[in-house]
Protein backbone atom coordinates (compact mmCIF):
# COMPACT_ATOMS: atom_id res chain seq x y z
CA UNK A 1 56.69 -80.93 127.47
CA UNK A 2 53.73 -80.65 129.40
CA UNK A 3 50.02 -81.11 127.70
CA UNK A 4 46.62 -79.26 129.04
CA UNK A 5 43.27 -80.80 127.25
CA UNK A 6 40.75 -77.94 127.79
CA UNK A 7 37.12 -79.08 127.11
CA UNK A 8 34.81 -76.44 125.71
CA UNK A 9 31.04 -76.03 126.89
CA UNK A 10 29.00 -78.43 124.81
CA UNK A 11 25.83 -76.50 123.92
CA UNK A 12 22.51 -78.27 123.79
CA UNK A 13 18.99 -76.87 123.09
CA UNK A 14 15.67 -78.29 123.91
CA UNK A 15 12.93 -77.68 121.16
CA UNK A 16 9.60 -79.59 120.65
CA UNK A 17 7.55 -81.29 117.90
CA UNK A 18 3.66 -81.21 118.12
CA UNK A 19 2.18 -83.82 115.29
CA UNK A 20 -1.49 -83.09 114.86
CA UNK A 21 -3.96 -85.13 112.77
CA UNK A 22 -7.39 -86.30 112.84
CA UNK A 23 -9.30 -89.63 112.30
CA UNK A 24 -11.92 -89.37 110.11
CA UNK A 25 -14.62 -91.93 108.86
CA UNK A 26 -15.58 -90.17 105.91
CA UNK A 27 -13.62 -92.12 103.10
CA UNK A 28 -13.66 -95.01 101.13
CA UNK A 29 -11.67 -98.19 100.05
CA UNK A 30 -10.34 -98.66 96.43
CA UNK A 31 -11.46 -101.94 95.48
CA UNK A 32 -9.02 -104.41 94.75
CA UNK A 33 -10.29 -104.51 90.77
CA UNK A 34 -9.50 -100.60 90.74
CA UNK A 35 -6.14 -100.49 91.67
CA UNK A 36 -4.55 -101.08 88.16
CA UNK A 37 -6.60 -100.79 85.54
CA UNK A 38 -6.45 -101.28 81.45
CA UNK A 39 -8.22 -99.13 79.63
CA UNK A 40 -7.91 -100.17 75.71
CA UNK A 41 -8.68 -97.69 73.11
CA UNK A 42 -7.97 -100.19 70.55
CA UNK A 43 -6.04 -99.91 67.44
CA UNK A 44 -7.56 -96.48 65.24
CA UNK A 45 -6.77 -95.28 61.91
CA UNK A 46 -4.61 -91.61 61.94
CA UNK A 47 -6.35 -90.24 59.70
CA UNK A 48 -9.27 -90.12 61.69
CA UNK A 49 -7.33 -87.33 63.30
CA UNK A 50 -8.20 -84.84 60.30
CA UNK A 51 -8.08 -81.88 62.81
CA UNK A 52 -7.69 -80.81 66.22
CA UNK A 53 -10.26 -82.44 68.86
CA UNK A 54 -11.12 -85.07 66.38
CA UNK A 55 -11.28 -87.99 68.80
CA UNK A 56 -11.91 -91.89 68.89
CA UNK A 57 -15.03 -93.10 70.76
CA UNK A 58 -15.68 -93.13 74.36
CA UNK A 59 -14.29 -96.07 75.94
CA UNK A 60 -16.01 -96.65 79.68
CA UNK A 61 -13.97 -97.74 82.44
CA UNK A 62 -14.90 -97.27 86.30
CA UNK A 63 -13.50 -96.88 89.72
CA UNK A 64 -14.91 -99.29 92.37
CA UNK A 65 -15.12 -98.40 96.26
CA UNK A 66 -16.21 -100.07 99.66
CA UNK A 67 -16.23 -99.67 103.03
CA UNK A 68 -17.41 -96.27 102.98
CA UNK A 69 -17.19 -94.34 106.05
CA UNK A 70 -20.96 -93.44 108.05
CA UNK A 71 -20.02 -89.86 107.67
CA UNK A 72 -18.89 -90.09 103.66
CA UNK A 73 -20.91 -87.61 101.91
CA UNK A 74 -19.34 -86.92 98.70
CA UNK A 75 -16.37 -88.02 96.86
CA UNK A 76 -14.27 -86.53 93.58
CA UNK A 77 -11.42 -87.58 91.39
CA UNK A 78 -8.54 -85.97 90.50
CA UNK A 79 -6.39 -87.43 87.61
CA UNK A 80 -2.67 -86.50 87.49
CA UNK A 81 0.28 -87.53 85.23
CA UNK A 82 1.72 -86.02 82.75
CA UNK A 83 -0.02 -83.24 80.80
CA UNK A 84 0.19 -82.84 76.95
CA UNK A 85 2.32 -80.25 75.62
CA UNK A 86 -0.07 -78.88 73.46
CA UNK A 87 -3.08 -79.18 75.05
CA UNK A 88 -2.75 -79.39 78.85
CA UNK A 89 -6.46 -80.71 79.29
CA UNK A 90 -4.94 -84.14 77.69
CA UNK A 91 -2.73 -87.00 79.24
CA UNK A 92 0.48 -87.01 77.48
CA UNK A 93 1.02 -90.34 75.57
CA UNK A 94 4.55 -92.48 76.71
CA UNK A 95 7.42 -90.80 74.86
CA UNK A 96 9.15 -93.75 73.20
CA UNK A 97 10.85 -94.51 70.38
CA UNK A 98 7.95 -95.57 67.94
CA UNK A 99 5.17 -93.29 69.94
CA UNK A 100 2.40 -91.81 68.38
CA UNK A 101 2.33 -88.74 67.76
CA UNK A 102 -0.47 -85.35 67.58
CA UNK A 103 -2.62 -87.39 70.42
CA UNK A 104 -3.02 -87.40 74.18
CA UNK A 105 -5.85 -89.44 75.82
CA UNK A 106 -8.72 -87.44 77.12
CA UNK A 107 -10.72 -88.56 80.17
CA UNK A 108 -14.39 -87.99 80.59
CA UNK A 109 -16.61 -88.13 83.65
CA UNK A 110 -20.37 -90.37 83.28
CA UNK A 111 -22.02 -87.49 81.69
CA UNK A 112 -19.03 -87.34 78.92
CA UNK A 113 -18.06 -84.26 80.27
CA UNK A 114 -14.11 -83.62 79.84
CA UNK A 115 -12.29 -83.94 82.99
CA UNK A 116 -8.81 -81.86 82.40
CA UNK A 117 -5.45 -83.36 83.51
CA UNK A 118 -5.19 -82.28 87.23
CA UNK A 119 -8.52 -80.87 87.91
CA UNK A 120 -10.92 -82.28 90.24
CA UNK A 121 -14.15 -83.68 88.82
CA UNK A 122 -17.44 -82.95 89.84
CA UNK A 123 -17.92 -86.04 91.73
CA UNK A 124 -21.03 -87.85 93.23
CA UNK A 125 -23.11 -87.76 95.97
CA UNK A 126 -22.35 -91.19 98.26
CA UNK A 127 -24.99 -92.65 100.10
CA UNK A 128 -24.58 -93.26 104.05
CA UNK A 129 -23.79 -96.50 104.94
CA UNK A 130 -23.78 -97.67 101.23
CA UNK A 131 -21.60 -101.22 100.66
CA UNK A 132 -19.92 -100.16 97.26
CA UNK A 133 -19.96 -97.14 95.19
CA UNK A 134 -19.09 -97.23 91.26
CA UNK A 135 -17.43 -94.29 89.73
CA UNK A 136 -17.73 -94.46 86.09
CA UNK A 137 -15.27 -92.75 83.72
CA UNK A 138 -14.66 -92.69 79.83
CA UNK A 139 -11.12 -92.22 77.55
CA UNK A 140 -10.44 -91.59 74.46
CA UNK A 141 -7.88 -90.68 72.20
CA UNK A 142 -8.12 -87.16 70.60
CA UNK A 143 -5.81 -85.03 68.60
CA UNK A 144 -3.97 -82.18 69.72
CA UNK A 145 -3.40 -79.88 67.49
CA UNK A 146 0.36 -81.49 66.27
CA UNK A 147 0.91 -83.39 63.06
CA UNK A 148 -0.57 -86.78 63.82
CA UNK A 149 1.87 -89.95 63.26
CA UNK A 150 1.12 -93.74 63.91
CA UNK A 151 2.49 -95.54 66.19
CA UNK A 152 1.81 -96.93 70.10
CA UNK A 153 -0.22 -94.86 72.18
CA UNK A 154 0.05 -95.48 75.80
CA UNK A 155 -0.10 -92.89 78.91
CA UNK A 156 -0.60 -94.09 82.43
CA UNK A 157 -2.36 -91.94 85.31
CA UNK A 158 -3.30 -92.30 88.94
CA UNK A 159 -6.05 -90.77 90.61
CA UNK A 160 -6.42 -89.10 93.74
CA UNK A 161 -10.05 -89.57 96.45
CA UNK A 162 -11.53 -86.02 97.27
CA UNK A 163 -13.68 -86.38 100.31
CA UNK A 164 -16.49 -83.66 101.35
């Protein structure tokens, strides 16, 4: 019995990968004290919640950053996470069993204007060469529209550094 191996033509193909980028100097450092942060809205009656858009008060809270770049000119937030269900401009709370219910947290920038859940904010104007900038921000529960129950009302969000 004889045997013949045959060996077919191995194909190959050259291609290329061109990586661009660009170093800039035009952003900032979170500050170690901004990277997790606790915002408490306290514990609130629910029937302060008589309506929709009935909210708690403004609770401050602010984003610290350094080492700005020399050519740092302006900078914005964007908040992301999960948006209400009823009112998209809202941060969902935690869905757990004992949640809250009829709320999401709003989020405000320094002139209590609302920000909505993945929008960019106005932002501020950063001054050249400036050691640290403060962004502040406000939260607050307010109800959305659903039947309002008691319970724990948490959310969590990141934000995202918009550089002009």
């Amino acid at each position: 019995m004889a045997m013949t191996l045959w060996a077919g033509n191995a194909l190959a193909h050259d291609g290329e990968i061109n990586i661009s980028g660009k170093i800039v100097d035009k952003t900032c450092t979170v500050s170690a004290d901004s990277t997790q942060i606790l915002v408490s809205l306290g514990s609130v009656a629910s029937k302060q919640f008589a309506r929709p858009g009935d909210g708690t008060r403004y609770e401050p809270f602010s984003l610290h950053l350094e080492k700005c770049g020399s050519t740092a000119s302006h900078v914005s937030v964007t908040f992301t996470g999960t948006p209400d269900s009823h009112d998209p401009a809202l941060l969902t709370l935690t869905q757990e069993a004992g949640s809250a219910t009829g709320m999401g947290i709003a989020l405000y920038d320094s002139n209590k204007n609302q920000i909505r859940m993945m929008q960019t904010e106005a932002g501020t104007d950063l001054v050249p060469h400036e050691a640290t900038v403060t962004l502040n921000f406000y939260a607050r529960y307010l109800a959305n529209g659903d039947v309002v129950s008691a319970g724990e009302a948490n959310a969590a969000t990141t934000f995202v550094l918009n550089y002009a």
